[in-house]
Protein backbone atom coordinates (compact mmCIF):
# COMPACT_ATOMS: atom_id res chain seq x y z
CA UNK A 1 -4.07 50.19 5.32
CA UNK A 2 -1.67 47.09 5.75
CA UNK A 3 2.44 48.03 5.73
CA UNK A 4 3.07 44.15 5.63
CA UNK A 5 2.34 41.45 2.80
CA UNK A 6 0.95 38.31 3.28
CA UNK A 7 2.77 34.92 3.58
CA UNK A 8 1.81 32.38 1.11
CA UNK A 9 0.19 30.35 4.64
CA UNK A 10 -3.48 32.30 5.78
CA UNK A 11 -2.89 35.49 7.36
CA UNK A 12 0.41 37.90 7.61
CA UNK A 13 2.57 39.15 9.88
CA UNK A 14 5.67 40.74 8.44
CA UNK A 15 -16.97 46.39 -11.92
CA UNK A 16 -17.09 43.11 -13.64
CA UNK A 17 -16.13 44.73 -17.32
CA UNK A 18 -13.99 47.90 -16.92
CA UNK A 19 -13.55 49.94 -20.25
CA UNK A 20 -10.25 49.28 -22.06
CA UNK A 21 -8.50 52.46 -20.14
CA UNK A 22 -8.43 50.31 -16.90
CA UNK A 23 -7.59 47.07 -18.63
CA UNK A 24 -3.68 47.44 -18.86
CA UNK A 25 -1.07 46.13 -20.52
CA UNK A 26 2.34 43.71 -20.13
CA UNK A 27 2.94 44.12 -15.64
CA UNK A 28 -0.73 45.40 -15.52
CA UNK A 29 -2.91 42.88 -18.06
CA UNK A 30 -5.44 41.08 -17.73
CA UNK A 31 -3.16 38.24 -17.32
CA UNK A 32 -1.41 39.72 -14.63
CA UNK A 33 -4.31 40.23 -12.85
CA UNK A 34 -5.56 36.51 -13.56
CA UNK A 35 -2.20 34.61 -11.90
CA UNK A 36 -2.59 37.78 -9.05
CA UNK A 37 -6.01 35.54 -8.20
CA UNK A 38 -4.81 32.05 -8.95
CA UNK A 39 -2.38 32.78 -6.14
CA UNK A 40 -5.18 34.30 -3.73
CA UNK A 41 -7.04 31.21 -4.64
CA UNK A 42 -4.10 28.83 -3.28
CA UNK A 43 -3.85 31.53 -0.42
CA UNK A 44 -7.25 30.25 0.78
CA UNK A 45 -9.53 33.09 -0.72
CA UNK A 46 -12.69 30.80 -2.08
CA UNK A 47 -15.70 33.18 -2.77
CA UNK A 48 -15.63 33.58 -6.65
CA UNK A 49 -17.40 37.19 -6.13
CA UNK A 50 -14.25 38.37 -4.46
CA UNK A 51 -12.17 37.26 -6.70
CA UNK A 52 -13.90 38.40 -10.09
CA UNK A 53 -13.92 41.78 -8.33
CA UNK A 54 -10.10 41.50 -7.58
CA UNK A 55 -9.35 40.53 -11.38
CA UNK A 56 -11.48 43.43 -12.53
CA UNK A 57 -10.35 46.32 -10.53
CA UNK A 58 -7.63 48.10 -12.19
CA UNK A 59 -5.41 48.56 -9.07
CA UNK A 60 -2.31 50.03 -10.86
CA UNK A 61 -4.46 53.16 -11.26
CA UNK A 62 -4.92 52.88 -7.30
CA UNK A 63 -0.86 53.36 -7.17
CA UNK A 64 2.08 55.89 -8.24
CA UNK A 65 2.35 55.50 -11.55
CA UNK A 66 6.38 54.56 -10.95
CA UNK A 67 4.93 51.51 -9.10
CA UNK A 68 2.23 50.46 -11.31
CA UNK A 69 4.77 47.39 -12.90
CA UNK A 70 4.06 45.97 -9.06
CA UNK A 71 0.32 46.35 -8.75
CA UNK A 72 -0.86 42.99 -9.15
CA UNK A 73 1.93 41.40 -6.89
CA UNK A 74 0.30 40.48 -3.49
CA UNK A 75 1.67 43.24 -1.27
CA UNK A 76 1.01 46.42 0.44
CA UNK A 77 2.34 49.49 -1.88
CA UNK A 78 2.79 52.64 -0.52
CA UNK A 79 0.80 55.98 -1.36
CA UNK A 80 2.31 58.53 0.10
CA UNK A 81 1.52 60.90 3.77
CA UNK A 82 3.35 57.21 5.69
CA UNK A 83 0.49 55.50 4.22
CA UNK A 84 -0.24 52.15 2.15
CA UNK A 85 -2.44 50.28 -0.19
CA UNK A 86 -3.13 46.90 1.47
CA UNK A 87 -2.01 43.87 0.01
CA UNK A 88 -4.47 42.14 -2.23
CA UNK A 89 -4.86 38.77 -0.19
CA UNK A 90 -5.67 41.08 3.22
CA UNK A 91 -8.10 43.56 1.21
CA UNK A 92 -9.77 40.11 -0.31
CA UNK A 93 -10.53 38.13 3.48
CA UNK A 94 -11.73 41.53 4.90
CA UNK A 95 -14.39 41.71 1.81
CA UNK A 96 -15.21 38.08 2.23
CA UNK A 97 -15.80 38.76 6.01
CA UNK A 98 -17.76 41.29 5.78
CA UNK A 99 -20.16 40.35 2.56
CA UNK A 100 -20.80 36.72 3.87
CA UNK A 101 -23.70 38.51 5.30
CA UNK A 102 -24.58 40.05 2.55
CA UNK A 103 -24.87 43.94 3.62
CA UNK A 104 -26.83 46.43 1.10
CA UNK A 105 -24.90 49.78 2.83
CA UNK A 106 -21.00 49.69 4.04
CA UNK A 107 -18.65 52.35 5.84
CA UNK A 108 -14.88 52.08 5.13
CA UNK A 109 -12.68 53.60 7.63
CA UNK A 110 -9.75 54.66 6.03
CA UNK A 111 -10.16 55.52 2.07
CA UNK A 112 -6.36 55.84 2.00
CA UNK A 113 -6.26 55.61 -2.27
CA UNK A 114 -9.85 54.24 -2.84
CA UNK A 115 -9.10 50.34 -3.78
CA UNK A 116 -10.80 48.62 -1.14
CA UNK A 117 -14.01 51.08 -1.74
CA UNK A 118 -13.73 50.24 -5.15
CA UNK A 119 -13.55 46.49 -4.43
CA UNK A 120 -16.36 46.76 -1.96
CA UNK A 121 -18.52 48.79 -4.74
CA UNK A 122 -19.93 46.00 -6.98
CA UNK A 123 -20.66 43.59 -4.04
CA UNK A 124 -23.01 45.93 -2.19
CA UNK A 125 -25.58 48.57 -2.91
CA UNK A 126 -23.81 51.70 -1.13
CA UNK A 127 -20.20 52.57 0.25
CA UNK A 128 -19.85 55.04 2.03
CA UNK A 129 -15.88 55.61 3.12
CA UNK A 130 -13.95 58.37 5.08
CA UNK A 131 -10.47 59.65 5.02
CA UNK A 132 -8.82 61.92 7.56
CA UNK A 133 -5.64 62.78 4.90
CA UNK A 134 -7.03 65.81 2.73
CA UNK A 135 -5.40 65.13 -0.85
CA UNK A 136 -5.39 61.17 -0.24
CA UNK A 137 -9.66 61.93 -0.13
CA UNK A 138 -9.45 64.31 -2.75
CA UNK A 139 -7.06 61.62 -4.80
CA UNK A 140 -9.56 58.87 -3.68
CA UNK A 141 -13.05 60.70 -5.01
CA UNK A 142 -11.51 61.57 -8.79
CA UNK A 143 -10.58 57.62 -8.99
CA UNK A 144 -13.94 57.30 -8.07
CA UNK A 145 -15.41 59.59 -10.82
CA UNK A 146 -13.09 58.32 -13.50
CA UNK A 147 -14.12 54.67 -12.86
CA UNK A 148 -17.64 55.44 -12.53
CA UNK A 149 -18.55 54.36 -9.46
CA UNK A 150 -21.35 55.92 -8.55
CA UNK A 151 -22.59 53.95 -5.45
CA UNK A 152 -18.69 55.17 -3.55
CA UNK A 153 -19.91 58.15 -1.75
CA UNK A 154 -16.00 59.75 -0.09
CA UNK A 155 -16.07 62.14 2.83
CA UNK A 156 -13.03 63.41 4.25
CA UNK A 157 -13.66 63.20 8.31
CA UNK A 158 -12.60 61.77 11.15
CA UNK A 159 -12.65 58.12 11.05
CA UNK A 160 -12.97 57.68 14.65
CA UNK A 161 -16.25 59.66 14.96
CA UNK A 162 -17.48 57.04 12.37
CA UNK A 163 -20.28 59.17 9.62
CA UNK A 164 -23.46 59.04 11.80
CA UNK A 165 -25.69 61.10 9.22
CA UNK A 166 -25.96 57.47 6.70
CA UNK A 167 -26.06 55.24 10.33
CA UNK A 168 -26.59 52.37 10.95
CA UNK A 169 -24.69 50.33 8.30
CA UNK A 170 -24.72 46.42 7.70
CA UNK A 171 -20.93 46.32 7.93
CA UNK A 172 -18.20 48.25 8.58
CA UNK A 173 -14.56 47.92 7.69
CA UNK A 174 -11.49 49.90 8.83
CA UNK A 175 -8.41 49.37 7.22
CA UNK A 176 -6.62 51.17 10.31
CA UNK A 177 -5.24 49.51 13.82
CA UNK A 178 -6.96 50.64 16.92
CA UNK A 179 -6.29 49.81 20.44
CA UNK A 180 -10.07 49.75 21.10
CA UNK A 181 -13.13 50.06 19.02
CA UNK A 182 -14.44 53.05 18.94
CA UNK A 183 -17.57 53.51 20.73
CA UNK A 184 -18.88 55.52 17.83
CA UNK A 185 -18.41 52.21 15.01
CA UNK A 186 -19.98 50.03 17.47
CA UNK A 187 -23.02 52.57 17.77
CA UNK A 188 -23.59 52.95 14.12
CA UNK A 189 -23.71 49.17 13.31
CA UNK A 190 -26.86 47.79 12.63
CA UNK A 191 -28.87 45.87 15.34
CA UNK A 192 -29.87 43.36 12.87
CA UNK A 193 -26.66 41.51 12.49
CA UNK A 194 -23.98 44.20 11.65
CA UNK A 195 -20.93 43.46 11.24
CA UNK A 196 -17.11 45.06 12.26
CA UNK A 197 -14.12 43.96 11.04
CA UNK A 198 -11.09 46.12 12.25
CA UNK A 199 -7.88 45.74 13.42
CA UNK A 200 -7.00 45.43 17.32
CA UNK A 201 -4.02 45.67 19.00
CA UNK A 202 -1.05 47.65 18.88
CA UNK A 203 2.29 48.39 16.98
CA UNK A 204 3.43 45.26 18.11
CA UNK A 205 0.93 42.94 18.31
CA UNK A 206 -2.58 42.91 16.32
CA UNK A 207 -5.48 40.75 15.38
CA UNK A 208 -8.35 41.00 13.06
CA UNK A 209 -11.41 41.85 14.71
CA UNK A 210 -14.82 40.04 13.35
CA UNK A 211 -17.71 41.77 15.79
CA UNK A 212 -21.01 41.36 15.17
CA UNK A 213 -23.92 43.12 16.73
CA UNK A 214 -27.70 41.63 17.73
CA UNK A 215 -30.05 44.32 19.07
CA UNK A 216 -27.50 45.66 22.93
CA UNK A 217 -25.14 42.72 22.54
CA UNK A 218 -21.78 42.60 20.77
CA UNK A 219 -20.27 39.42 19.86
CA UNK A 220 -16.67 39.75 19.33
CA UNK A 221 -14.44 37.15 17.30
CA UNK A 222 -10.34 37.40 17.12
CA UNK A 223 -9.23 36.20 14.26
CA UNK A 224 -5.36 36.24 12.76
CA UNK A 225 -2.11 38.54 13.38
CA UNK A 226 -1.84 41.58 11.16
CA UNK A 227 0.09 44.47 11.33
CA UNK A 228 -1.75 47.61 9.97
CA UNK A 229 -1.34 51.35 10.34
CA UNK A 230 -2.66 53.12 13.66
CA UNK A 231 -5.75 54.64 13.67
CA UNK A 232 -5.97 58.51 14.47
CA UNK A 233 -8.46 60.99 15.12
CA UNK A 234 -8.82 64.08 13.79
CA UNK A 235 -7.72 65.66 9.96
CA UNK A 236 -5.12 66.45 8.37
């Protein structure tokens, strides 16, 4: 989950018809939501099935309702528990990275409130996504239920451990900062050409992570700076 927002140059330092509940109105319409991906279009975010997805997913139900008015500006929000929603543009090139090979079952590390699941959901057969923050899973799951997305499947675990019991996946994406990848995401990709994107790096310094995996070998891509929240083991 990002704390920064993008800059208007690349990358940062510093389901197709939802029911009229989740459309909005005036800071959260429609046509809020369109000039939200005209500017992710200018940003450099091309594929058109990313950015339908971004227009169409309510994220001001994703936030406090005291900072749904900001929703569909292109920054990280926060969510409570010293956690955030990422930004729109970073939640938008981690989809794109990980689709481009077009992967029928995902793991999210990191549910934090649910959007990028929810993102993720019409582009791919199954999510499956894990949070280690109790009420931000339970939180997560009834945002689930309420939009009706049935192919999000929430556990609340230990991200670090990965969910071996749905392994291997076709991509996996964790929206948390880690030092090094954890042996346990590496395992559960799938030898066919699964891919990793995750954060590497520390507080200071971080990079997206593209790795890809062909039968024993790992091919490992660094991308741009981010900064993102750490990721820890263990629930709270």
């Amino acid at each position: 989950m990002m704390q920064l927002m993008a800059s208007p140059v690349g990358w940062l330092i510093k389901p197709s018809d939802m029911n009229s509940l989740n459309r909005g109105i005036g800071m959260t319409s429609q046509r809020t939501r369109d000039r939200l991906v005209a500017r992710l279009r200018t940003e450099g975010i091309h594929n058109e099935a990313v950015l339908d997805v971004i227009r169409n997913t309510p994220r001001h139900l994703f936030v406090d309702e005291a900072l749904a008015s900001r929703a569909y500006e292109d920054t990280a929000l926060p969510i409570g528990y010293n956690q955030t929603i990422s930004q729109p543009y970073v939640v938008a090139a981690m989809t794109d990275l990980i689709i481009s090979n077009h992967p029928k079952k995902v793991l999210e590390i990191g549910t934090g409130s649910g959007y990028q699941a929810a993102v993720l959901a019409p582009l791919v057969e199954k999510v499956y996504t894990v949070e280690r923050i109790e009420p931000l899973a339970k939180q997560a799951r009834q945002r689930f239920r309420k939009l009706g997305l049935r192919n999000v499947r929430a556990s609340y675990s230990d991200g670090t451990e990965g969910l071996p019991d749905f392994a291997p996946y076709d991509a996996i994406i964790t929206t948390a900062a880690s030092e090094q990848i954890p042996q346990a995401l590496l395992d559960q990709l799938s030898e066919r050409g699964g891919r990793l994107v995750i954060p590497l790096g520390g507080s200071n310094l971080q990079r997206l992570t593209l790795v890809t995996r062909r039968g024993n070998n790992y091919e490992q891509e660094s991308l741009d700076p981010v900064v993102f929240v750490p990721l820890l083991s263990g629930q709270v």
